[in-house]
N, C-alpha and C. Protein backbone atom coordinates (compact mmCIF):
# COMPACT_ATOMS: atom_id res chain seq x y z
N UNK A 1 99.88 91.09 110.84
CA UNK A 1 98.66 91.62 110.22
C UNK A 1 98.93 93.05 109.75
N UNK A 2 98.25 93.47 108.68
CA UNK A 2 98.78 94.51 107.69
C UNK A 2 97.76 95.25 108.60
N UNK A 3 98.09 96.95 108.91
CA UNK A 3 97.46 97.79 109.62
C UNK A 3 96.03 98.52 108.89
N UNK A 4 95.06 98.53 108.87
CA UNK A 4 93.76 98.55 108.07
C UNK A 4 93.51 99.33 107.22
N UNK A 5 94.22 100.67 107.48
CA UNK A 5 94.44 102.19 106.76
C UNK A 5 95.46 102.50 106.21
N UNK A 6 96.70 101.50 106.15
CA UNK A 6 97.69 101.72 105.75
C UNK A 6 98.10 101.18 104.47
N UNK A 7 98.36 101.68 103.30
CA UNK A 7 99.01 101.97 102.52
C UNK A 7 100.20 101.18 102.02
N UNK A 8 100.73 100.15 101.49
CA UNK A 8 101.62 98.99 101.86
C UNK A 8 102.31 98.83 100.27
N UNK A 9 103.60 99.24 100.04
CA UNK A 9 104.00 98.51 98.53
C UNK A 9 103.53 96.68 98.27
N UNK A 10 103.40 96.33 97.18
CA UNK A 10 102.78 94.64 96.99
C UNK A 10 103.86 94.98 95.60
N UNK A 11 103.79 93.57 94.75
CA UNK A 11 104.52 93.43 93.58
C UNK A 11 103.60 93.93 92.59
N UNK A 12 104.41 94.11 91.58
CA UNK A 12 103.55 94.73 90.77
C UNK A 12 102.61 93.52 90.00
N UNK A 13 101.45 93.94 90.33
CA UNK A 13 100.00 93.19 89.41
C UNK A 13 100.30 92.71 88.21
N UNK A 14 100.52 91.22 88.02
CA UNK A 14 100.92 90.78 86.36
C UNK A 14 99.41 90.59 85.56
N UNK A 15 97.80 90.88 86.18
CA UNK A 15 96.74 91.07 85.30
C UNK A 15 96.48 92.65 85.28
N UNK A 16 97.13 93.31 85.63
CA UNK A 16 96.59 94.97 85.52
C UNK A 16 97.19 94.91 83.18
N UNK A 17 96.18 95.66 83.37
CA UNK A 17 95.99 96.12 81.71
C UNK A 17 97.24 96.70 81.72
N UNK A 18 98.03 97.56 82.42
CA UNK A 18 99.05 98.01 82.09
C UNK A 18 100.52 97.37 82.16
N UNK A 19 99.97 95.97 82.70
CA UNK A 19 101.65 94.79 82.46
C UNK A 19 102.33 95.18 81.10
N UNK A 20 101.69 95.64 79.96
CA UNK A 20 102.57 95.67 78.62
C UNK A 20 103.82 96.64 78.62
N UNK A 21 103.40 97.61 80.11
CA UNK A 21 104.08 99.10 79.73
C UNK A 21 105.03 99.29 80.79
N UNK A 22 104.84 97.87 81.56
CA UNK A 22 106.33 97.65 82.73
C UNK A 22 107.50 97.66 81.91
N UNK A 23 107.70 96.80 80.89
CA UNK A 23 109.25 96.99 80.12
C UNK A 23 109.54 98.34 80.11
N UNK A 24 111.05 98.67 80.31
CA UNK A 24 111.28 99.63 80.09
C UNK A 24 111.08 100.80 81.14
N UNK A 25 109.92 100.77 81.85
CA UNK A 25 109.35 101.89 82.47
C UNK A 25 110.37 102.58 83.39
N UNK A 26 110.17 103.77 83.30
CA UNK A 26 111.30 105.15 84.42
C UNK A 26 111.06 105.10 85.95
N UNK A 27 109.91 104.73 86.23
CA UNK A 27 109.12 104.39 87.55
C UNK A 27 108.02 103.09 87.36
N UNK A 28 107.95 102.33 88.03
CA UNK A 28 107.17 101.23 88.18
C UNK A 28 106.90 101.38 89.61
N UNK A 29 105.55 101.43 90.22
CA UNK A 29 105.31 100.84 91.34
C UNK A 29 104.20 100.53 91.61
N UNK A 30 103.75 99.62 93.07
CA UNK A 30 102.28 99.53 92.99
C UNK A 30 101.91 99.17 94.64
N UNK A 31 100.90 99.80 95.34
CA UNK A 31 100.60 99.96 96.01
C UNK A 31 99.24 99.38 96.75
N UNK A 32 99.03 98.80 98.10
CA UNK A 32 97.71 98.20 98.08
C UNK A 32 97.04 98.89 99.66
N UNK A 33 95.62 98.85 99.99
CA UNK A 33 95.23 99.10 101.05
C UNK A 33 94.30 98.50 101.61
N UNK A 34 94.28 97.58 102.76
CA UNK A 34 92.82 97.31 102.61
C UNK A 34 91.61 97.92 102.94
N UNK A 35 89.98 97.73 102.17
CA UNK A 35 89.09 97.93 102.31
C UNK A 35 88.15 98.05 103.81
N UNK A 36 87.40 98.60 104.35
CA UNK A 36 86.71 98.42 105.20
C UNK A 36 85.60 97.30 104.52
N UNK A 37 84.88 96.04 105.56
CA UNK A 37 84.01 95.37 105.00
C UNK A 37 82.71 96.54 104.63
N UNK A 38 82.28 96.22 103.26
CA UNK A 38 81.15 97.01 103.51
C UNK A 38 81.42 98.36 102.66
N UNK A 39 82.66 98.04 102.20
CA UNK A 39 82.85 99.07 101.17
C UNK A 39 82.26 99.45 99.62
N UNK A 40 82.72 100.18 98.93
CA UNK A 40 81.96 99.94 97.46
C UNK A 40 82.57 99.51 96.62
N UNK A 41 81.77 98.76 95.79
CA UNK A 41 82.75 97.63 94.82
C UNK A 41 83.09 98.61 93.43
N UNK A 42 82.41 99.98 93.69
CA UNK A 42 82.45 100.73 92.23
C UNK A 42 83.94 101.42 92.37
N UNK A 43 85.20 101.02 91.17
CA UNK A 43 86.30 101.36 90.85
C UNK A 43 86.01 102.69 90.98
N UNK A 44 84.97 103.48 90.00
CA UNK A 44 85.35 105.16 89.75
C UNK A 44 84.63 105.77 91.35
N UNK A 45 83.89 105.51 92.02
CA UNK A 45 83.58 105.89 93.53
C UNK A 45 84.97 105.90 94.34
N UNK A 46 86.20 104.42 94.27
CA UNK A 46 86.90 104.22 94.92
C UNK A 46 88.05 105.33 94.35
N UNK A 47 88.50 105.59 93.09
CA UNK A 47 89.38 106.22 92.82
C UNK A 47 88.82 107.71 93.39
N UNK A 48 87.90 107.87 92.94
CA UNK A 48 87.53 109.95 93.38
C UNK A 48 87.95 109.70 94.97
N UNK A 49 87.60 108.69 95.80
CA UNK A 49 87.43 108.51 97.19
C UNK A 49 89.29 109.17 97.47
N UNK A 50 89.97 108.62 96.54
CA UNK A 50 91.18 109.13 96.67
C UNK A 50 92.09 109.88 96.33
N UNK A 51 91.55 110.18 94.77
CA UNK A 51 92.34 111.42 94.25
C UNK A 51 91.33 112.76 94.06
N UNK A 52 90.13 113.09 94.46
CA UNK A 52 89.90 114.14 94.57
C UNK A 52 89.44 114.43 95.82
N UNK A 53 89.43 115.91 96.49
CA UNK A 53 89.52 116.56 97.81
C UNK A 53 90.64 116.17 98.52
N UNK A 54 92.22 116.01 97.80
CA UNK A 54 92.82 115.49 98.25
C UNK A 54 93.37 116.77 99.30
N UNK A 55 94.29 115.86 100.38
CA UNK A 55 95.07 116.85 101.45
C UNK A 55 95.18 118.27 100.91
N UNK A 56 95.37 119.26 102.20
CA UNK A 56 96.14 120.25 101.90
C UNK A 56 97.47 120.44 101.77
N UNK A 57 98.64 119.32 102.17
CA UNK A 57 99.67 119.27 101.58
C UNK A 57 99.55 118.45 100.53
N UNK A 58 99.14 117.72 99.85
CA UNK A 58 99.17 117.21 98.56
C UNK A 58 98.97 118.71 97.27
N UNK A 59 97.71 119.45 97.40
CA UNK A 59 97.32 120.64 96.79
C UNK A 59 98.30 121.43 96.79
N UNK A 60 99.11 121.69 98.26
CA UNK A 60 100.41 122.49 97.65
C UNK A 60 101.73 122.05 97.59
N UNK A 61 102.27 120.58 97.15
CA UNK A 61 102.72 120.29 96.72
C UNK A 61 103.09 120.13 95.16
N UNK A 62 101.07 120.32 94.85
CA UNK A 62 100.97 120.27 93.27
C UNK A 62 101.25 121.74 92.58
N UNK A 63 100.68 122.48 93.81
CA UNK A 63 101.09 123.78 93.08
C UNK A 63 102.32 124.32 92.58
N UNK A 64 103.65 123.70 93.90
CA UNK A 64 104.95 124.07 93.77
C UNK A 64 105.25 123.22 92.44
N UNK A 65 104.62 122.01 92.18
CA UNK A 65 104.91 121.49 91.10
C UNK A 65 104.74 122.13 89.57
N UNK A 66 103.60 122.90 89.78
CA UNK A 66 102.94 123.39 88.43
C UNK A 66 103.60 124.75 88.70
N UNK A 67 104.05 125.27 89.75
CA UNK A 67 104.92 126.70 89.68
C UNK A 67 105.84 126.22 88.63
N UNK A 68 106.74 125.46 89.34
CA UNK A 68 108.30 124.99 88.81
C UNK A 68 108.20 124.48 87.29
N UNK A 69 106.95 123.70 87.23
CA UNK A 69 107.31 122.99 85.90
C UNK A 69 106.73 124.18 84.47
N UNK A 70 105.94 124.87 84.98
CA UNK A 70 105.54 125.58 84.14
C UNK A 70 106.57 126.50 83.17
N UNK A 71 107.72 127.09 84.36
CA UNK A 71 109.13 127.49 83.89
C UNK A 71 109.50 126.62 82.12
N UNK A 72 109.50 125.62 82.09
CA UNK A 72 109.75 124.56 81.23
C UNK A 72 108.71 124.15 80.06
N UNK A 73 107.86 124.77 79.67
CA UNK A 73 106.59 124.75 79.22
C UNK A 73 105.78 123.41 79.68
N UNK A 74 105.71 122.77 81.12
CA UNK A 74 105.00 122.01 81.03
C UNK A 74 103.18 122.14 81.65
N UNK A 75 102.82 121.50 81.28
CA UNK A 75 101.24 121.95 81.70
C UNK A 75 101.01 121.62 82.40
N UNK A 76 100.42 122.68 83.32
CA UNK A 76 99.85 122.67 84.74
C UNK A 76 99.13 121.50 85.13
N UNK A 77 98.93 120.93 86.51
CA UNK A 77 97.80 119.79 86.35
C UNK A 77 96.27 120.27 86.28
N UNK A 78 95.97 121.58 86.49
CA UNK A 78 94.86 122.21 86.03
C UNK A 78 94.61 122.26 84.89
N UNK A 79 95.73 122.61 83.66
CA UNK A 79 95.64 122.56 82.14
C UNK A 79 95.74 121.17 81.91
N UNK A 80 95.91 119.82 82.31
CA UNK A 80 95.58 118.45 82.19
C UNK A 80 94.40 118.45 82.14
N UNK A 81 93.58 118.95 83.72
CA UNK A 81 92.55 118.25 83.86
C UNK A 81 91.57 119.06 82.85
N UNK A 82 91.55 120.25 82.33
CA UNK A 82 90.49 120.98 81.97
C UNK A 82 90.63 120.62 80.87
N UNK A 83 92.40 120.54 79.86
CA UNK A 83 91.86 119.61 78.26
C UNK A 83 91.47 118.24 78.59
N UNK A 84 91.62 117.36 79.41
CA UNK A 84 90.85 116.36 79.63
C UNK A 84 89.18 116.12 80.10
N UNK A 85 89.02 117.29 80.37
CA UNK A 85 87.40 117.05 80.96
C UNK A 85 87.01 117.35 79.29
N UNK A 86 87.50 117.98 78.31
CA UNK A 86 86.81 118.41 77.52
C UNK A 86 86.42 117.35 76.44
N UNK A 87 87.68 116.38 76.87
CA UNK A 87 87.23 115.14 75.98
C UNK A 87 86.41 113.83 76.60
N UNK A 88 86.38 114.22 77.95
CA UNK A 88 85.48 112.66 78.91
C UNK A 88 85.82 113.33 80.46
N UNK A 89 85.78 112.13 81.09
CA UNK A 89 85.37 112.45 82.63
C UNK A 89 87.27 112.10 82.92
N UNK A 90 87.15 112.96 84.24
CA UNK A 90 88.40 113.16 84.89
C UNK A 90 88.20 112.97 86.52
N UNK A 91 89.31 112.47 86.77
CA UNK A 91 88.88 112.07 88.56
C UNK A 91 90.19 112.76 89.07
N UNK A 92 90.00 113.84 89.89
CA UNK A 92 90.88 114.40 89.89
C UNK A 92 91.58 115.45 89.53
N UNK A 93 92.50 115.53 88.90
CA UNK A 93 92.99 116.22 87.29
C UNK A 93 93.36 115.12 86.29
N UNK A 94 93.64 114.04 86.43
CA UNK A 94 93.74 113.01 85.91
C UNK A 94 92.81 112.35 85.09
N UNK A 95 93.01 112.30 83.94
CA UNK A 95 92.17 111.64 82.46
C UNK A 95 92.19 110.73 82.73
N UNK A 96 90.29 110.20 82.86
CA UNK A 96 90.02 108.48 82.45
C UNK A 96 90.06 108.22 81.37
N UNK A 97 91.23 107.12 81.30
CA UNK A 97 91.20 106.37 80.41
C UNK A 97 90.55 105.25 79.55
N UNK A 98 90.34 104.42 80.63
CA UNK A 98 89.14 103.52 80.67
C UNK A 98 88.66 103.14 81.77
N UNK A 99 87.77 102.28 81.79
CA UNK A 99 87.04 101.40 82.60
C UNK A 99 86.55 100.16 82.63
N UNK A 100 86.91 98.99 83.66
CA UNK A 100 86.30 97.69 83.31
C UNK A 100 85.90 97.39 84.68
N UNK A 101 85.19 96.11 84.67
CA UNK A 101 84.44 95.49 86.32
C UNK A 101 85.77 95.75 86.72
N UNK A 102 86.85 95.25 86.33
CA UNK A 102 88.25 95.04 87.39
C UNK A 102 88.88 95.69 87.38
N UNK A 103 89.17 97.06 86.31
CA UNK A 103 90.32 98.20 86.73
C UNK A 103 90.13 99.57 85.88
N UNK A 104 90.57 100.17 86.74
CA UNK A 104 90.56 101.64 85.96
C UNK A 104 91.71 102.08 85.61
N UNK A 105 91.99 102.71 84.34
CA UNK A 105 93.21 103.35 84.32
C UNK A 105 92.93 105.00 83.72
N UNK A 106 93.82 105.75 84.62
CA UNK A 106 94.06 107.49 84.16
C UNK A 106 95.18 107.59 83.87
N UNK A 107 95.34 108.67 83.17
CA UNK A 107 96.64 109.02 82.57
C UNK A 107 96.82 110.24 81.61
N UNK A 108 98.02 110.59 81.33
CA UNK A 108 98.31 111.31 79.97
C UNK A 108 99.68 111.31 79.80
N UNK A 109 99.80 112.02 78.27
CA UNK A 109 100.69 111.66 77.67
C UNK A 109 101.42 113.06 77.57
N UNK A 110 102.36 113.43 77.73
CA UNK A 110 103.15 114.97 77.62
C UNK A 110 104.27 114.69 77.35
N UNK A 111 104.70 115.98 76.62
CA UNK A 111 106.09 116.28 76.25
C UNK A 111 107.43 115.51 76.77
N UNK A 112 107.17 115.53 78.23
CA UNK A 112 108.45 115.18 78.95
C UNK A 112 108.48 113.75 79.09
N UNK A 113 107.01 113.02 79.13
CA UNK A 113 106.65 111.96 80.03
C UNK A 113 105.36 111.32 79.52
N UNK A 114 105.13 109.55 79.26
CA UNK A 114 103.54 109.65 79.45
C UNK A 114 103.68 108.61 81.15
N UNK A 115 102.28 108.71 81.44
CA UNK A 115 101.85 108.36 83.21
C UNK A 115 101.17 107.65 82.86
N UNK A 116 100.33 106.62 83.63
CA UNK A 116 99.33 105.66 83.71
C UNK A 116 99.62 105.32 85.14
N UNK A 117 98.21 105.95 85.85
CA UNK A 117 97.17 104.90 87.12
C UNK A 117 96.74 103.71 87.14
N UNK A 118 96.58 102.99 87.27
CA UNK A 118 95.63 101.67 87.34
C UNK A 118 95.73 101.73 88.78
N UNK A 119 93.59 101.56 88.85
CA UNK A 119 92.98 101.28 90.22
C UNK A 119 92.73 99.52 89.98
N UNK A 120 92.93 99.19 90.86
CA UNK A 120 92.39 97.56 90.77
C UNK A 120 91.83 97.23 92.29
N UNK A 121 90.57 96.34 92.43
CA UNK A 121 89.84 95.92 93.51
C UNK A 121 89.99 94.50 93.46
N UNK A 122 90.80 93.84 94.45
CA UNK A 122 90.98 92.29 94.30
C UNK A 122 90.41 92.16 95.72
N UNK A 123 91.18 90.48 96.33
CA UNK A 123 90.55 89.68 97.41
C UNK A 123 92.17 90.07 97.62
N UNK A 124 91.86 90.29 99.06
CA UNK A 124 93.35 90.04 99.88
C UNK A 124 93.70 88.64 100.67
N UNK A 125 94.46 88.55 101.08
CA UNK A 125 95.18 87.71 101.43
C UNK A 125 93.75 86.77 103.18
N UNK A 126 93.74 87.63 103.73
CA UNK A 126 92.67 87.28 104.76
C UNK A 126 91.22 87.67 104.32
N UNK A 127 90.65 87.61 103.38
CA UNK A 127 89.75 87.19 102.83
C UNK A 127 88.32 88.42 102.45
N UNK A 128 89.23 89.82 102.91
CA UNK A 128 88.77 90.73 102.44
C UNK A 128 89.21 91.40 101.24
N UNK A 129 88.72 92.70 101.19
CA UNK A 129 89.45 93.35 99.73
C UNK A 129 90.51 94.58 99.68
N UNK A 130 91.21 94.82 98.83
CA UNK A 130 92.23 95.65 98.48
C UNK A 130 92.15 96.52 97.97
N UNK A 131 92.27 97.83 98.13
CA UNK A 131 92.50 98.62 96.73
C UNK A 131 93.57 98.81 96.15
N UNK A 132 94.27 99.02 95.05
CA UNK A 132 95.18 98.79 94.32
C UNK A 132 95.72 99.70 93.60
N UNK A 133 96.60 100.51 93.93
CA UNK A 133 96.94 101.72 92.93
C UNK A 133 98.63 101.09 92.23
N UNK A 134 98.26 101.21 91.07
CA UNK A 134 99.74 100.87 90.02
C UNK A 134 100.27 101.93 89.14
N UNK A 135 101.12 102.51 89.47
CA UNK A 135 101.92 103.33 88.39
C UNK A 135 102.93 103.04 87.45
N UNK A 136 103.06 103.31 86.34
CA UNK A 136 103.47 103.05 85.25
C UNK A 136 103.73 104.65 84.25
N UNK A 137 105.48 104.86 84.39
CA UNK A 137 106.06 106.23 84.26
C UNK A 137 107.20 105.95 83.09
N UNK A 138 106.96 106.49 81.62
CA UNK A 138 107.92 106.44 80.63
C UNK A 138 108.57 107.66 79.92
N UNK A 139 109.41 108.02 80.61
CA UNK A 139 110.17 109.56 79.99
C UNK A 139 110.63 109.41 78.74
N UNK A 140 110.43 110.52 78.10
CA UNK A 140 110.84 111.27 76.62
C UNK A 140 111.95 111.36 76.74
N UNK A 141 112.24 112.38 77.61
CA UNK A 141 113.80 113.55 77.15
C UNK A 141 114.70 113.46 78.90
N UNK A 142 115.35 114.50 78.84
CA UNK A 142 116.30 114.98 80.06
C UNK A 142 115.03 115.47 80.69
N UNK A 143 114.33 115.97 80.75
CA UNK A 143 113.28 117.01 81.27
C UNK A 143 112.29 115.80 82.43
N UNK A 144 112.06 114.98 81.05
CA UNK A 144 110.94 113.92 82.16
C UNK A 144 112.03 113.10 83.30
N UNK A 145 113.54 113.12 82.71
CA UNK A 145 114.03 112.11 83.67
C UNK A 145 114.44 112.62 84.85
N UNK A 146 114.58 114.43 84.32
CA UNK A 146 114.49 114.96 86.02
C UNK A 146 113.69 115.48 86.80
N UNK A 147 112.59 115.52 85.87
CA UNK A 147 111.61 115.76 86.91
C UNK A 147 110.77 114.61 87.88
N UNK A 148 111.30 112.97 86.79
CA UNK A 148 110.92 112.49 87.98
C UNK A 148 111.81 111.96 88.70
N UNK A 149 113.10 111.61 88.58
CA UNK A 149 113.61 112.18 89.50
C UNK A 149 113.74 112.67 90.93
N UNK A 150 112.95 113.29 90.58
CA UNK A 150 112.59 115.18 91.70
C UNK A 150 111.17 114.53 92.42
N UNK A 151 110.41 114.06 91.47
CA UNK A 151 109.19 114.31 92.25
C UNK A 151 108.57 112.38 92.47
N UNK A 152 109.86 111.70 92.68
CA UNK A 152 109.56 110.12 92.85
C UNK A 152 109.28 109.95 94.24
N UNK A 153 110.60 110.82 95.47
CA UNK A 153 109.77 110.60 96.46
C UNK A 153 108.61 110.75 96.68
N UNK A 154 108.45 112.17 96.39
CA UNK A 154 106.54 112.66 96.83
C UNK A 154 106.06 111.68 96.25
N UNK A 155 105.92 111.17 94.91
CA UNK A 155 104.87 110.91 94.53
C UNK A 155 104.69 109.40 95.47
N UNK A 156 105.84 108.55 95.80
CA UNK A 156 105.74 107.26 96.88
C UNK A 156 104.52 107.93 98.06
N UNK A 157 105.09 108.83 98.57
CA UNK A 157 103.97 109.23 99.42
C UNK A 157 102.90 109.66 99.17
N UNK A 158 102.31 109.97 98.31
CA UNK A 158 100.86 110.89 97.96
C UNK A 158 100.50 109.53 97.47
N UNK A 159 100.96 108.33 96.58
CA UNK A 159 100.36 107.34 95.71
C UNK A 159 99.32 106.19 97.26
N UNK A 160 100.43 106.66 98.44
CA UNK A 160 100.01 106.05 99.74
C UNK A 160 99.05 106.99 100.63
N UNK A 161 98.98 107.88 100.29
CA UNK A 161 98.19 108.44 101.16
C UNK A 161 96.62 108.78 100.30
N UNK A 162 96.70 108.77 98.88
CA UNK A 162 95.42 108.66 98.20
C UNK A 162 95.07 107.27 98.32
N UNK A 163 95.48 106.38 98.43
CA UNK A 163 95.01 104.85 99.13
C UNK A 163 94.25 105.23 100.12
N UNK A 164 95.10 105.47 101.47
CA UNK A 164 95.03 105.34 102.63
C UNK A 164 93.63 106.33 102.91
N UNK A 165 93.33 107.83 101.90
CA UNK A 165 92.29 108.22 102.10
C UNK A 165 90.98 107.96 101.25
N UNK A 166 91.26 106.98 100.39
CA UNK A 166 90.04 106.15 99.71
C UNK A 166 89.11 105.20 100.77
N UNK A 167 90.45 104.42 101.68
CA UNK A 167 89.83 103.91 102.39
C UNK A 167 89.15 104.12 103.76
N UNK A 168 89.75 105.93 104.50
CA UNK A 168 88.94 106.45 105.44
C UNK A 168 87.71 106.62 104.48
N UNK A 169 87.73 107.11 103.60
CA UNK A 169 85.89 107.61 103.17
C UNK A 169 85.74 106.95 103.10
N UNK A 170 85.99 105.66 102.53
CA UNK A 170 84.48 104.33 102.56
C UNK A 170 83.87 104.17 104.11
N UNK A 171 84.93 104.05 105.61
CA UNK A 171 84.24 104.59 106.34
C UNK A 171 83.80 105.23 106.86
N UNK A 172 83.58 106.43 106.55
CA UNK A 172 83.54 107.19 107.15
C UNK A 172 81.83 107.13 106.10
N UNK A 173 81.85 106.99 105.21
CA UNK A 173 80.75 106.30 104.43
C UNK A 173 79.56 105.66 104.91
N UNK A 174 80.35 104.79 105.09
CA UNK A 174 79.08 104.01 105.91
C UNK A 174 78.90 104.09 107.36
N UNK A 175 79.75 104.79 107.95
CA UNK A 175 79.27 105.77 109.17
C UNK A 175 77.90 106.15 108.78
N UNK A 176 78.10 107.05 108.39
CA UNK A 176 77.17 108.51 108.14
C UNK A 176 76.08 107.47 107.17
N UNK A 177 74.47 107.91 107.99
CA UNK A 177 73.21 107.51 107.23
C UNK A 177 73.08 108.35 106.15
């Protein structure tokens, strides 16, 4: 039995909207967690649940990131999220892309690299639900291939631990009246 809070690689989703952009891709991975019963079925509730108020080592991880990369002209994830809020809603620093009943995807497109999230909410295996984080990573130049590179471990871990804390707040959710 899969541990309730934990964070677990699965294969990658062949109905996520972003199957077109596996060929090829620099990083592919995808990640699942399960739900507490009683959770919320709303994708953009479940994604903020995990990528914003994230850890205090995640925050300064991002910073050392946006120190270092900035050297290189790349844009901060603060300068992501703020030209992205200006065109729609952002969860995170991360640009929504879209939205459907079954998945969300964030992302952007930069110099070095474009990214794509996909959240997906399925049925798991014992008859509850999943949350679903899928990444999908296509480098430009030398620049994107070393930076990810550089930042593939972390990101294995942060892609598991914004799971893993989507699914404490749902209970911690319905804890609290």
């Amino acid at each position: 039995m899969i541990n309730a809070h934990k964070a677990y690689a699965i294969p990658m989703p062949s109905d996520s909207i972003l199957a077109p952009l596996y060929r090829g891709a620099d990083l592919l991975d995808a990640y699942a967690v399960q739900l507490p019963a009683g959770a919320s079925d709303d994708l953009e509730v479940l994604a903020r649940a995990g990528f914003e108020r994230q850890a205090w080592w995640i925050r300064a991880l991002t910073r050392v990131r946006d120190t270092i990369m900035a050297t290189v002209g790349v844009k901060s994830s603060r300068a992501v999220g703020v030209a992205a809020a200006a065109r729609g809603p952002v969860i995170g620093f991360f640009p929504l892309r879209s939205k459907s009943a079954g998945e969300l995807v964030m992302g952007e497109d930069d110099r070095h690299l474009d990214f794509r999230l996909a959240v997906q909410l399925r049925a798991d295996a014992a008859g509850g639900r999943e949350l679903v984080l899928v990444t999908v990573v296509h480098c430009h130049n030398w620049l994107g291939r070393t930076y990810l590179a550089v930042i593939t471990p972390f990101h294995r871990v942060i892609a598991r631990a914004s799971l893993e804390q989507a699914a404490r707040k749902q209970t911690t959710a319905r804890a609290c009246p």
